[in-house]
Protein backbone atom coordinates (compact mmCIF):
# COMPACT_ATOMS: atom_id res chain seq x y z
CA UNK A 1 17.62 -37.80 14.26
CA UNK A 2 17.11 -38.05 10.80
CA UNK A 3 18.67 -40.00 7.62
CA UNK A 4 18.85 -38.81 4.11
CA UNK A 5 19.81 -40.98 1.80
CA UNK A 6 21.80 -40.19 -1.96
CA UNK A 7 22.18 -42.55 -5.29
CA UNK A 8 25.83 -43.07 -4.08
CA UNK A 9 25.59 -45.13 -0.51
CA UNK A 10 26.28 -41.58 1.14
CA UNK A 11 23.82 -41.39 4.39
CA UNK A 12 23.44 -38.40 5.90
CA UNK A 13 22.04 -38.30 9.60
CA UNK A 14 21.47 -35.53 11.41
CA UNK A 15 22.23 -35.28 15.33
CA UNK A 16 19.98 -33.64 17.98
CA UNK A 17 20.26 -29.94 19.53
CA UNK A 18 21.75 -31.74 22.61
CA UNK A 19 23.99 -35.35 22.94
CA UNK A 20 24.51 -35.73 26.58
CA UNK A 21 23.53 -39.08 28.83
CA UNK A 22 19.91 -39.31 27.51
CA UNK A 23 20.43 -39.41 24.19
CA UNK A 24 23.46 -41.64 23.97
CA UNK A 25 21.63 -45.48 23.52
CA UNK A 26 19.62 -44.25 20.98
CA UNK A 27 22.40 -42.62 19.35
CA UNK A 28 25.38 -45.08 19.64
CA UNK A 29 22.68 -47.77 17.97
CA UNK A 30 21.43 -45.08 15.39
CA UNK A 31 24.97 -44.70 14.15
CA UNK A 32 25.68 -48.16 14.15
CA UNK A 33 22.84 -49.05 12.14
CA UNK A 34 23.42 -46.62 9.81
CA UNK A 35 27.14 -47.45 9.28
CA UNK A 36 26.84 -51.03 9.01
CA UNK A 37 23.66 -50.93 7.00
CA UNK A 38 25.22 -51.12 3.96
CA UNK A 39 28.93 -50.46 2.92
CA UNK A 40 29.18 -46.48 1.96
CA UNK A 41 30.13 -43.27 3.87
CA UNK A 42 28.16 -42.16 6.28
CA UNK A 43 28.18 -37.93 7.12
CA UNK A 44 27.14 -37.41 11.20
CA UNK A 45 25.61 -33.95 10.64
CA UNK A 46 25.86 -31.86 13.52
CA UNK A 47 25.69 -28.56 12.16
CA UNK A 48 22.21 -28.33 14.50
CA UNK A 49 24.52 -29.86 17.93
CA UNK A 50 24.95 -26.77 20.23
CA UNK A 51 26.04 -29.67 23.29
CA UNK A 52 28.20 -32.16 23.17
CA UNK A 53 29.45 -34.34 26.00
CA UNK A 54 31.75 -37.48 26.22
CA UNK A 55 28.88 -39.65 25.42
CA UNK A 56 28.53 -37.94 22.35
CA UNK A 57 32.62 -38.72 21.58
CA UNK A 58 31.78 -42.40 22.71
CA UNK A 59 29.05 -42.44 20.24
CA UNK A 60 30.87 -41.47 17.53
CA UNK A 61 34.51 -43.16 18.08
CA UNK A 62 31.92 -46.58 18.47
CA UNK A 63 30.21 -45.42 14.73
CA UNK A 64 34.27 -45.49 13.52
CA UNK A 65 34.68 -48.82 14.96
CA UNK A 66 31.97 -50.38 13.46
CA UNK A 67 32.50 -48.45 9.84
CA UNK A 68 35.96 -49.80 9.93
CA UNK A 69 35.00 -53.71 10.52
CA UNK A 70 31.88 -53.19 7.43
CA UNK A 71 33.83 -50.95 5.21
CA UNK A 72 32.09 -48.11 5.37
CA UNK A 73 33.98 -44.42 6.13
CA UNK A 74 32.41 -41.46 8.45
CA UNK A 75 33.17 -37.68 8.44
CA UNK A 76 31.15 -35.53 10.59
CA UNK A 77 30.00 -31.83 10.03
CA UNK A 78 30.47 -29.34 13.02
CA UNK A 79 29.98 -25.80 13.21
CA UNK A 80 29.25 -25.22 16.39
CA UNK A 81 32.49 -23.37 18.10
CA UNK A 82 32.17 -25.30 21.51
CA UNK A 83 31.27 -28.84 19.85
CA UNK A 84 34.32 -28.47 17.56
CA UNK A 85 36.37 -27.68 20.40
CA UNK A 86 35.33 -30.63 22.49
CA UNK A 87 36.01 -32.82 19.34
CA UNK A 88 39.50 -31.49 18.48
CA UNK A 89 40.25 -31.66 22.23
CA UNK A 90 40.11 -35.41 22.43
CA UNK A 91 41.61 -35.91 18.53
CA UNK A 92 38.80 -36.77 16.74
CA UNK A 93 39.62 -34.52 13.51
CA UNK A 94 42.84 -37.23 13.16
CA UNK A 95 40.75 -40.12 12.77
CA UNK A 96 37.78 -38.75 11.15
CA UNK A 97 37.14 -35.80 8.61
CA UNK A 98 35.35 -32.97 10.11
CA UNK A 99 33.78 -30.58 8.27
CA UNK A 100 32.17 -26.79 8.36
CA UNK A 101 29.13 -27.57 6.51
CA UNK A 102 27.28 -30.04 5.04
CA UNK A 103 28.23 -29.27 1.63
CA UNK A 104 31.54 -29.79 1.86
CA UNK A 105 31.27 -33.06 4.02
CA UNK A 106 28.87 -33.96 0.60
CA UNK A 107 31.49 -32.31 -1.91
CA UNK A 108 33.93 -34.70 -0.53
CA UNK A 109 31.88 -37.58 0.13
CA UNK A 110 31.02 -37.78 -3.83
CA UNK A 111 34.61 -37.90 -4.93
């Protein structure tokens, strides 16, 4: 996991090949960190995710909690056919922009 940061508080952080059990600590505080850090938007990139379990979904419906309460906003970038599907499944796309590609999660991000 990795964070890239812009001159506008836009974070970038990039998720692993694979969110299942073992990863989800370290990710659920990663994301909270990041989105409570400092007020801004934060962009979950996981153009690189090829798995994605519940505790991934946990992970990142906690990271929209805790944006909400410090004011910042998340989108996240999927482009991985089966990780967008378990996403739209449980709604996420209605609570949270999802995008393609990491451009246009940035291209939106700076407006």
């Amino acid at each position: 996991m990795t964070v890239t940061t812009f001159s506008r508080p836009v974070r970038v952080l990039t998720t692993p090949r694979v969110i299942d059990p073992s990863v989800r600590d370290h990710l659920t505080e990663f994301l909270e960190r990041a989105v409570t850090w400092e007020p801004g938007h934060v962009i979950v990139d996981m153009s690189c995710t090829t798995f994605c379990d519940p505790s991934g979904v946990s992970a990142l419906v906690h990271a929209l909690r805790g944006a909400q309460h410090s004011g910042s906003t998340v989108s996240v970038v999927v482009s991985h056919r089966p990780v967008r599907r378990v996403l739209d499944l449980v709604g996420l796309g209605k609570v949270m922009p999802l995008y393609p590609s990491l451009r246009e999660a940035q291209s939106a991000a700076g407006r």
